[in-house]
C-alpha atoms as a PDB file:
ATOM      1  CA  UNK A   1      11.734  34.865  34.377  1.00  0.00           C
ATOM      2  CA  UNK A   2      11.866  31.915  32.228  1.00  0.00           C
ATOM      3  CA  UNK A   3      10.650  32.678  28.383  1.00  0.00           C
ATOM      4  CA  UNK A   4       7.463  31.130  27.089  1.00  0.00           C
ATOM      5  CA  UNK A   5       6.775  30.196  23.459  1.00  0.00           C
ATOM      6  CA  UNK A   6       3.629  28.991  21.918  1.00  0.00           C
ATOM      7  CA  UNK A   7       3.210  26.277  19.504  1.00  0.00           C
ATOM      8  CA  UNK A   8       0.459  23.956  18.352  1.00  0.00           C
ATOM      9  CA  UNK A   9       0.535  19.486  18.956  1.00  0.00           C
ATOM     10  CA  UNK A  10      -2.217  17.761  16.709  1.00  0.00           C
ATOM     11  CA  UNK A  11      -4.120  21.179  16.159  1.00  0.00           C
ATOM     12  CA  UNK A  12      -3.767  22.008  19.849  1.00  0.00           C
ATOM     13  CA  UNK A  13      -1.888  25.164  21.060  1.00  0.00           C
ATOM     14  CA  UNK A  14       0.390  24.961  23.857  1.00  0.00           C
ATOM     15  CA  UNK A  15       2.808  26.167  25.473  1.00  0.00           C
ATOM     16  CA  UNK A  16       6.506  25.185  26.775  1.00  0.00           C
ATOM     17  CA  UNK A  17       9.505  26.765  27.982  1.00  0.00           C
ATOM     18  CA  UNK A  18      11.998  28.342  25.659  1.00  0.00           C
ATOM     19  CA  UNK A  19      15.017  25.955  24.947  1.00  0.00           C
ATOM     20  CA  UNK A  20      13.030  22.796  25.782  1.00  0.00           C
ATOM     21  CA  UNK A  21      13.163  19.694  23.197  1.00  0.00           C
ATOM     22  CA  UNK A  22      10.020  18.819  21.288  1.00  0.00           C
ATOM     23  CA  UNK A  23       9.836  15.560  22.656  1.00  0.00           C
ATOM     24  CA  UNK A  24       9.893  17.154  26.477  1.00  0.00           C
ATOM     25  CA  UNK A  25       6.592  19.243  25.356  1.00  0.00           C
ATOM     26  CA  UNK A  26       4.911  16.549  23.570  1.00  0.00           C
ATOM     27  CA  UNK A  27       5.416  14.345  26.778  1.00  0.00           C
ATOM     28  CA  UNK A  28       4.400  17.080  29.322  1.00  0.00           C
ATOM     29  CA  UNK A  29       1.047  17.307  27.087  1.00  0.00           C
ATOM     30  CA  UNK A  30       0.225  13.484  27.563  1.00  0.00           C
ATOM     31  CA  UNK A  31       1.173  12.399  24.073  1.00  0.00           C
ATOM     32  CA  UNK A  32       3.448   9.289  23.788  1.00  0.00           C
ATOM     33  CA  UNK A  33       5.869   8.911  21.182  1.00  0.00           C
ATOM     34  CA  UNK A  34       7.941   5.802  20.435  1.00  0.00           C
ATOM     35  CA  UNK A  35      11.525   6.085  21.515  1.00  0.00           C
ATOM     36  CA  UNK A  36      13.809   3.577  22.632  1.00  0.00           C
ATOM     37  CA  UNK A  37      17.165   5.830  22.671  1.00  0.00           C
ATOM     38  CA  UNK A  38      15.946   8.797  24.833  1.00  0.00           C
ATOM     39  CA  UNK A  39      15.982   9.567  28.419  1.00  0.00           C
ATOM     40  CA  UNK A  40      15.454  12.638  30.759  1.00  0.00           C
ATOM     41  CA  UNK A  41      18.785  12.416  31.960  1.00  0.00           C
ATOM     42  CA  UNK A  42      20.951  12.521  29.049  1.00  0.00           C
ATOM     43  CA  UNK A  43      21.532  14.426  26.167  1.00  0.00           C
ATOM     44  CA  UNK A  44      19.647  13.323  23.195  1.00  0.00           C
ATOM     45  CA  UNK A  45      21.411  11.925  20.060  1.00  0.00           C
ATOM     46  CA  UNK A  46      18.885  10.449  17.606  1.00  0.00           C
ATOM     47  CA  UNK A  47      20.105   7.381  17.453  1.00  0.00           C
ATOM     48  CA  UNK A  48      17.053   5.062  17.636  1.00  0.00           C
ATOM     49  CA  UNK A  49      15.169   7.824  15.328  1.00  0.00           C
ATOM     50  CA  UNK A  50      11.797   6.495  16.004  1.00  0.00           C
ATOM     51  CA  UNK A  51      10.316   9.579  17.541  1.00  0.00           C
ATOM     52  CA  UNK A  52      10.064  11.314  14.253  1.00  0.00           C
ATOM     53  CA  UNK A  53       7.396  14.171  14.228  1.00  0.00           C
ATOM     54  CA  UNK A  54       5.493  16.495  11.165  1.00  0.00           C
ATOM     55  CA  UNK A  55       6.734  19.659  11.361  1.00  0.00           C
ATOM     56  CA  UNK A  56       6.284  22.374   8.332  1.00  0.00           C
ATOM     57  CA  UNK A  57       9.670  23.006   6.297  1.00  0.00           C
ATOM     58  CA  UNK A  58      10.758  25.476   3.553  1.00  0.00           C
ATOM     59  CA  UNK A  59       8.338  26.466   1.337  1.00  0.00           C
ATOM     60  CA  UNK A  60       5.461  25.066   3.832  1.00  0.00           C
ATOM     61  CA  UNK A  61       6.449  21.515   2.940  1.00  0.00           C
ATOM     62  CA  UNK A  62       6.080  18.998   5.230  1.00  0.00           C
ATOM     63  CA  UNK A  63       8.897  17.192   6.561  1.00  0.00           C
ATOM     64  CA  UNK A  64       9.968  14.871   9.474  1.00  0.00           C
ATOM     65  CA  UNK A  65      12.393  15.408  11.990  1.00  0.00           C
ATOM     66  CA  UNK A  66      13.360  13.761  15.305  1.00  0.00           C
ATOM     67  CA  UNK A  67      11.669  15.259  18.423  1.00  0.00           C
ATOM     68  CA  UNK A  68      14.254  14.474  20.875  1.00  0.00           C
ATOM     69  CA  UNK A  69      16.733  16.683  19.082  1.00  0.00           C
ATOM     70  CA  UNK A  70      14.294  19.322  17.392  1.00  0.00           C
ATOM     71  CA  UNK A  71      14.048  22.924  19.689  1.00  0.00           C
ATOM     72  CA  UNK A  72      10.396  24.708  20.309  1.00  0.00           C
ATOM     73  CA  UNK A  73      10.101  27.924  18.685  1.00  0.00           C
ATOM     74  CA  UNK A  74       7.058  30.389  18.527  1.00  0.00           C
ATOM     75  CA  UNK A  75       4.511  29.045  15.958  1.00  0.00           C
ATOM     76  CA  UNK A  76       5.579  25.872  15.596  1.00  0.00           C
ATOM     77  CA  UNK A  77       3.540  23.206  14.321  1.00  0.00           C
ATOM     78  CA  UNK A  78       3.890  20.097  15.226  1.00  0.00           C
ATOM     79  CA  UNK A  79       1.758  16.688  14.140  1.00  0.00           C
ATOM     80  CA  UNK A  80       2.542  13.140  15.697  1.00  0.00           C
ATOM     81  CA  UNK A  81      -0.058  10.971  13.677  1.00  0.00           C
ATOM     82  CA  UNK A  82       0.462  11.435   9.865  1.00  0.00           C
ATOM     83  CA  UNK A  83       1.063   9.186   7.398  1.00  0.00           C
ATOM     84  CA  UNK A  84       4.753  10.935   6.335  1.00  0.00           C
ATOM     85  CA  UNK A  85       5.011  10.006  10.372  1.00  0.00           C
ATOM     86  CA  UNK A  86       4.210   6.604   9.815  1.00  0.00           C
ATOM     87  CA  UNK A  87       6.225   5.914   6.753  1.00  0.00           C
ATOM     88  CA  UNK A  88       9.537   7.303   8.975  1.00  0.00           C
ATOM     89  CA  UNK A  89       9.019   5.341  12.349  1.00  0.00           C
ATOM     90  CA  UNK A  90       8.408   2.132   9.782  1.00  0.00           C
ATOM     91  CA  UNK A  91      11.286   2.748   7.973  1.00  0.00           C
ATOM     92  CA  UNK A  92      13.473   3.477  11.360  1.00  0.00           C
ATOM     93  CA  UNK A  93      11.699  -0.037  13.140  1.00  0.00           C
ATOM     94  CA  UNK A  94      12.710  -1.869  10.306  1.00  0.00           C
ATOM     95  CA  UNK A  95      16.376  -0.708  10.476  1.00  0.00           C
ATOM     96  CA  UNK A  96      16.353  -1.888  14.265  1.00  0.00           C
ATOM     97  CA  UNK A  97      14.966  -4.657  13.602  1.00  0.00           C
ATOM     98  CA  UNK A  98      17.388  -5.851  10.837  1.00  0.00           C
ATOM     99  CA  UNK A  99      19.834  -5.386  14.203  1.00  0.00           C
ATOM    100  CA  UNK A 100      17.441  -7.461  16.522  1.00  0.00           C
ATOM    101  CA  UNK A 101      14.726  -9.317  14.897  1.00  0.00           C
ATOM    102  CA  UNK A 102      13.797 -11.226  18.018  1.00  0.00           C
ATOM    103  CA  UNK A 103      13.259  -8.600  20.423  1.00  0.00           C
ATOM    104  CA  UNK A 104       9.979  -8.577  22.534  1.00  0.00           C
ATOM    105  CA  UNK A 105      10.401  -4.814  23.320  1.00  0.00           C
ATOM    106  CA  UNK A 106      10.898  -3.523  19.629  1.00  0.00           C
ATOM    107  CA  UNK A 107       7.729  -5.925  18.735  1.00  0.00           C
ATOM    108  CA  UNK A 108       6.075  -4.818  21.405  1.00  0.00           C
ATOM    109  CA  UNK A 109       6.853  -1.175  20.618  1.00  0.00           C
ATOM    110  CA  UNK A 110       5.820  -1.713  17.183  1.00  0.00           C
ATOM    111  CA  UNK A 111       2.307  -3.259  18.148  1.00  0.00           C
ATOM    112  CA  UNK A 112       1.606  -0.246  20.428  1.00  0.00           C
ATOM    113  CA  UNK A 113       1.949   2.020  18.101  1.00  0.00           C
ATOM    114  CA  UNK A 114       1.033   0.553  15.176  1.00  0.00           C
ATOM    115  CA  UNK A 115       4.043   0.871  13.274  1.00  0.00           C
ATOM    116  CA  UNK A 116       4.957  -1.392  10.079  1.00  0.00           C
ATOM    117  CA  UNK A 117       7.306  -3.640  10.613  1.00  0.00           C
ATOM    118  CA  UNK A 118       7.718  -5.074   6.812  1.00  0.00           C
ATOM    119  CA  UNK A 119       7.583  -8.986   6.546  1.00  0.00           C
ATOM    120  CA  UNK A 120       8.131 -10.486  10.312  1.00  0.00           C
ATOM    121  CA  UNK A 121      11.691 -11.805  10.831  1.00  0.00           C
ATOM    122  CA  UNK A 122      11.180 -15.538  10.691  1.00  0.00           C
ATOM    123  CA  UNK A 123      14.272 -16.824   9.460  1.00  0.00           C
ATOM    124  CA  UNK A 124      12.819 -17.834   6.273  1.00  0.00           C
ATOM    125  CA  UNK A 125      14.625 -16.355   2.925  1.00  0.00           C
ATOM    126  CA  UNK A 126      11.967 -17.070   0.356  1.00  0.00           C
ATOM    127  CA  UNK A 127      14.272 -19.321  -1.213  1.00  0.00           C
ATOM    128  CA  UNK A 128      10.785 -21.402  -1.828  1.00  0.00           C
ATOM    129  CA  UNK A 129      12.640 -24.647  -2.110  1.00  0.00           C
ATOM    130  CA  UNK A 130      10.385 -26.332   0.392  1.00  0.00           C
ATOM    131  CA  UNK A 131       7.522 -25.280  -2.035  1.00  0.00           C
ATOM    132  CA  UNK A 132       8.925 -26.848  -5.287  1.00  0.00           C
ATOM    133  CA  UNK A 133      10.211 -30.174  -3.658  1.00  0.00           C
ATOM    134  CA  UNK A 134       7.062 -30.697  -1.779  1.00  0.00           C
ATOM    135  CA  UNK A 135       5.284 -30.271  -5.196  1.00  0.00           C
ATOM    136  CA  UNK A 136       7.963 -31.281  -7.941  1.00  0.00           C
ATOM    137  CA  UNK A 137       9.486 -34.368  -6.291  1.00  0.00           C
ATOM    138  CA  UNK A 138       7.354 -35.290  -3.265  1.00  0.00           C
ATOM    139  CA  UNK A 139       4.330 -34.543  -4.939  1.00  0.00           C
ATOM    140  CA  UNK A 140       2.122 -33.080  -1.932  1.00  0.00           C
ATOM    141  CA  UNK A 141       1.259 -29.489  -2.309  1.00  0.00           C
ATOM    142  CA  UNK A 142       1.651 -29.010   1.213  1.00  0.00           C
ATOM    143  CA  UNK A 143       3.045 -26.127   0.871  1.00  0.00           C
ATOM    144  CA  UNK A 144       2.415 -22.222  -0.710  1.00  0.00           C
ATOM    145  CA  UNK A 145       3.530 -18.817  -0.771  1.00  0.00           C
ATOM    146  CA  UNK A 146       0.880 -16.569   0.639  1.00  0.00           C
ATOM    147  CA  UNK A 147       0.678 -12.639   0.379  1.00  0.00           C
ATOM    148  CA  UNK A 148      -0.423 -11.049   3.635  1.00  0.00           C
ATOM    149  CA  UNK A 149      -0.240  -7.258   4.731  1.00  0.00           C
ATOM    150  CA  UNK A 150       3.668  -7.758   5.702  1.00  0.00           C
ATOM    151  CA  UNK A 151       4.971  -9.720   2.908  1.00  0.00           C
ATOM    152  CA  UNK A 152       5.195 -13.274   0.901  1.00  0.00           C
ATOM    153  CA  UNK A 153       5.075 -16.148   3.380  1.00  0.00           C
ATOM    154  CA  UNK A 154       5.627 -19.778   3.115  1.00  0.00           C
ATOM    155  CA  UNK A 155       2.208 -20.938   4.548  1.00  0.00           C
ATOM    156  CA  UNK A 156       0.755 -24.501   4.564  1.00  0.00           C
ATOM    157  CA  UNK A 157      -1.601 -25.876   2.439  1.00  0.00           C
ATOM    158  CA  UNK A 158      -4.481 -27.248   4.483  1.00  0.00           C
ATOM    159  CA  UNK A 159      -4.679 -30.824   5.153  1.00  0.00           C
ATOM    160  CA  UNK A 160      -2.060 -31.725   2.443  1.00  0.00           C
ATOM    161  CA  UNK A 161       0.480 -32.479   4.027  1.00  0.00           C
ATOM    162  CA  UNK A 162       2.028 -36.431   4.052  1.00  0.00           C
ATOM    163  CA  UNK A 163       4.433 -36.000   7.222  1.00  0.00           C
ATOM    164  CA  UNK A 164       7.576 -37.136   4.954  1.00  0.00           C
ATOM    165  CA  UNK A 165       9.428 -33.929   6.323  1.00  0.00           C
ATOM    166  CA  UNK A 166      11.501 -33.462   2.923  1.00  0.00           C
ATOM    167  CA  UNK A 167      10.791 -29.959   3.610  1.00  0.00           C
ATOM    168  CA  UNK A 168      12.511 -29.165   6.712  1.00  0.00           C
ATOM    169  CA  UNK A 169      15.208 -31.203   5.378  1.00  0.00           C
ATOM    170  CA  UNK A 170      15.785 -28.771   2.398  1.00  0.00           C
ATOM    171  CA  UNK A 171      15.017 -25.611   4.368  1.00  0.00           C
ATOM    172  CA  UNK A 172      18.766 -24.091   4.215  1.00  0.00           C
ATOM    173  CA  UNK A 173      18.248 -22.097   7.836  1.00  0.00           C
ATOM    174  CA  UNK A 174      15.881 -24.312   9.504  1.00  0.00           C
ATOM    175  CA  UNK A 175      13.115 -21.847   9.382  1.00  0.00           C
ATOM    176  CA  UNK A 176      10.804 -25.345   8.709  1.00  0.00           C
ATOM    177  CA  UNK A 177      11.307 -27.509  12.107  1.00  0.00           C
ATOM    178  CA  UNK A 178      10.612 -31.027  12.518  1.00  0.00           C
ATOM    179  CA  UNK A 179      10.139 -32.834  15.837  1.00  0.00           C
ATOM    180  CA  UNK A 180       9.372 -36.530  16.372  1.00  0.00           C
ATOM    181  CA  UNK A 181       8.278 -36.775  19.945  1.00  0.00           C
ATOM    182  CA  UNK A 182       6.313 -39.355  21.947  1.00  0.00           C
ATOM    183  CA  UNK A 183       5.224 -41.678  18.675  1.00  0.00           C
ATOM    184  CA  UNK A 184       4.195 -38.211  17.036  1.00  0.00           C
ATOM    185  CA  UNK A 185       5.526 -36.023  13.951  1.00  0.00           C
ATOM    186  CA  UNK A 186       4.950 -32.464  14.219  1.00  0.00           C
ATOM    187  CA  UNK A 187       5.937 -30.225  11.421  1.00  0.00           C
ATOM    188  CA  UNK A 188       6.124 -26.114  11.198  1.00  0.00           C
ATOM    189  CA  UNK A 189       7.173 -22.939  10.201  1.00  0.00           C
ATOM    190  CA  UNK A 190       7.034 -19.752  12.626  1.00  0.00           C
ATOM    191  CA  UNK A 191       3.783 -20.445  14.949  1.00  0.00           C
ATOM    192  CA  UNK A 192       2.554 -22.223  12.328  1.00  0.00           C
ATOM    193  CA  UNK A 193       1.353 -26.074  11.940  1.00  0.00           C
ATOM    194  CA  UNK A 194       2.321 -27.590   8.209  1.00  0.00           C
ATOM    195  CA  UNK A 195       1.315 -31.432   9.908  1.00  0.00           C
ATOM    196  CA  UNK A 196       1.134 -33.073  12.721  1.00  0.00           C
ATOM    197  CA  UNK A 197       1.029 -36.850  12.682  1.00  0.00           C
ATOM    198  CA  UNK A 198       1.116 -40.429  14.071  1.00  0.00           C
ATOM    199  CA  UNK A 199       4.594 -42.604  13.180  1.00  0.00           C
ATOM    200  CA  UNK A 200       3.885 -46.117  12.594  1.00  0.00           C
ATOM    201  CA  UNK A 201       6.625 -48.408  13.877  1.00  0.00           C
ATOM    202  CA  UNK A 202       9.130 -50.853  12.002  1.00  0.00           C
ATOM    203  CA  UNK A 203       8.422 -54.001  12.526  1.00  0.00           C
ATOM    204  CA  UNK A 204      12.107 -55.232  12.755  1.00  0.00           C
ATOM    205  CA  UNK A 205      13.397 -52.689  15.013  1.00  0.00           C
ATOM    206  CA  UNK A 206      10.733 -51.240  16.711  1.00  0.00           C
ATOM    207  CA  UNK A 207      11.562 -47.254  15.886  1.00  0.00           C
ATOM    208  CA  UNK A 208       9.100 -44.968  15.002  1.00  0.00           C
ATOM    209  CA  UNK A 209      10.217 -43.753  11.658  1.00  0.00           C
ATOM    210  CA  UNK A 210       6.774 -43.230   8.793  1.00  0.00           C
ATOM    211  CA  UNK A 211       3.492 -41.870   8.850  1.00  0.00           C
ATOM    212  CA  UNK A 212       0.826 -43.584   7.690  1.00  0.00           C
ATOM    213  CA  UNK A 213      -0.013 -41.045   5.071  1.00  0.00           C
ATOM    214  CA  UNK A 214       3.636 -40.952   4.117  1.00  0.00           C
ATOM    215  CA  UNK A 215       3.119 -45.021   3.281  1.00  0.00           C
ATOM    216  CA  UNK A 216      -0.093 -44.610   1.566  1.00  0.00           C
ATOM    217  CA  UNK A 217       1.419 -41.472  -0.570  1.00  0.00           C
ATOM    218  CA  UNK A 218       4.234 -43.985  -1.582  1.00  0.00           C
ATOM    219  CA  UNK A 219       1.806 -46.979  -2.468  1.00  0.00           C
ATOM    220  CA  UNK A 220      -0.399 -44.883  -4.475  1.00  0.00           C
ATOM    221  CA  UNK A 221       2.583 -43.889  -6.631  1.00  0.00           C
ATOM    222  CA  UNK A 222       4.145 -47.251  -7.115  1.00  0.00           C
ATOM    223  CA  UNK A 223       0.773 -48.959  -7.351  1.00  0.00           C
ATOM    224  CA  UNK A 224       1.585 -49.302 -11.709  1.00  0.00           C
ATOM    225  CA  UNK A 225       4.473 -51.750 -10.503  1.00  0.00           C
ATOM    226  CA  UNK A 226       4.153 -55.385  -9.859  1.00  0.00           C
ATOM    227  CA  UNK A 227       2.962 -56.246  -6.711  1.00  0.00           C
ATOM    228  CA  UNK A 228       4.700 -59.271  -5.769  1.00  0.00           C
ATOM    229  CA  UNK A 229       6.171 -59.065  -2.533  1.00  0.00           C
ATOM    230  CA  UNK A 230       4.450 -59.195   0.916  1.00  0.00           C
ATOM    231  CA  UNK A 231       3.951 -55.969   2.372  1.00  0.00           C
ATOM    232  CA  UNK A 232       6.190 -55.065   5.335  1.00  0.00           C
ATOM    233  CA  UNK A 233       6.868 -51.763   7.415  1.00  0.00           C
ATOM    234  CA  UNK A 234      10.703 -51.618   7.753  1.00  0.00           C
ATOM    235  CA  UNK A 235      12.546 -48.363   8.188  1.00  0.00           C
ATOM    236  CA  UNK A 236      15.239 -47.451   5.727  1.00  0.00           C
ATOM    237  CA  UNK A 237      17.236 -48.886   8.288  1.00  0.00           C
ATOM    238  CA  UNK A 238      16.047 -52.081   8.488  1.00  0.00           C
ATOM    239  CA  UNK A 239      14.832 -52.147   5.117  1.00  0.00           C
ATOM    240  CA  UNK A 240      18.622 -51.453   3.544  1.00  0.00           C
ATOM    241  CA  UNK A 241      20.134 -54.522   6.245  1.00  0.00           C
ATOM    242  CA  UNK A 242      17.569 -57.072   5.238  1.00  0.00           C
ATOM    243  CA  UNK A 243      17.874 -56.419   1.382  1.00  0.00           C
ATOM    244  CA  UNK A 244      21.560 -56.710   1.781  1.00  0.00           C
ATOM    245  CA  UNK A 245      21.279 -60.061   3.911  1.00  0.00           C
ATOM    246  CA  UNK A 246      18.685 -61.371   0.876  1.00  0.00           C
ATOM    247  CA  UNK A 247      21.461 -60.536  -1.721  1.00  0.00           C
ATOM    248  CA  UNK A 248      23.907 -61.985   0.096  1.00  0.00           C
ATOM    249  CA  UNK A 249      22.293 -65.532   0.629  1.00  0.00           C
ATOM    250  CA  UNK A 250      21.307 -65.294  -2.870  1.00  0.00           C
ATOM    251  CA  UNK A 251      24.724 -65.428  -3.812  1.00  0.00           C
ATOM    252  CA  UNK A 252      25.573 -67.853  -1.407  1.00  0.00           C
ATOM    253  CA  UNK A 253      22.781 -70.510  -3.189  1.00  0.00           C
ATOM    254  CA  UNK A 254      24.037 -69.926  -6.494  1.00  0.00           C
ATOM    255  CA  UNK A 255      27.520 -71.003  -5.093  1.00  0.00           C
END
């Protein structure tokens, strides 16, 4: 006759068989656990260690340990949903997600059972270079570093931003993208919009290559020098040829 012991889940008693894992009684009772590493049909190695559990060591301290590997025994008490819990599947996601910080089933996993995750994996190092050109050299402020619940972030500043996309330039692992796309600029970091905005074409080749806020950002800080010439929108392109052809027939008349 197969040998019965009784324990308690969340306050609960219960019962299982002698010899079973904790894990097999928690999921006979209805209760999920996170686990990515075990299955019915193999022996259990802890690898994943995300199905950590409360259970009451020496002394009647409480500790974790893994439920796939941990035995039932009479009295046992078990607890799924404490904050030691918490801190131990968050500090076991984050190792697997150091290994795989794209994965739609560890962020998934995460979400469903609430687990911390520490500051999202978004290829962004903090370096905050983007931050101090955009506000030492371009002089924008289009840019900021933000706390939120999982970390610092490099967030835009609303409405501040010119389009000159000195920032994704900088960015050293092109966690700042840049597309120019159908006569449009769009800049951003993760799923978020820094600017998006209308190019203005040059009028000697035809490209898209400015914004207009980009053109009046530069106007308004050269607007202390003489302003002698007639305006024109050349790219740096264009703009680089013709000055060198003006040079050049300079010389030529002084000949």
């Amino acid at each position: 006759m197969e040998s019965k012991v009784k324990l308690t889940i969340n306050g609960v008693s219960c019962e299982a068989s002698e010899g079973d894992s904790v894990i097999q009684t928690i999921l006979k009772n209805d209760i999920e656990v996170p686990t990515l590493c075990y299955h019915k049909a193999m022996r259990p190695i802890g690898a994943c260690k995300l199905c950590a559990v409360e259970v009451e060591g020496k002394g009647g301290r409480p500790m974790t340990m893994l439920s796939c590997i941990l035995k039932v025994r009479e009295g046992l008490a078990i607890r799924t949903d404490t904050e030691l819990v918490g801190k131990a599947r968050s500090s076991a996601m984050q190792r697997l997600l150091a290994m795989a910080p794209q994965s739609p089933s560890l962020l998934e996993l995460a979400r469903k059972f609430d687990i911390e995750t520490g500051p999202v994996p978004d290829g962004c190092v903090r370096c905050r270079l983007c931050i101090r050109v955009c506000n030492e050299v371009v002089g924008a402020s289009a840019l900021k570093m933000e706390k939120r619940d999982a970390g610092n972030f490099v967030v835009p500043a609303e409405n501040q931003c010119i389009g000159c996309g000195t920032c994704a330039s900088i960015c050293p692992t092109g966690a700042i993208r840049l597309e120019d796309k159908d006569g449009t600029r769009t800049i951003s970091i993760r799923d978020e919009m820094i600017g998006i905005h209308p190019l203005l074409r040059c009028e000697s080749c035809g490209r898209y290559f400015a914004s207009q806020k980009f053109i009046t950002h530069v106007s308004e800080l050269t607007t202390s020098h003489p302003d002698i010439k007639e305006h024109h929108l050349y790219c740096p392109v264009c703009a680089k040829l013709l000055s060198t052809r003006v040079k050049t027939a300079g010389r030529f008349r002084k000949m």
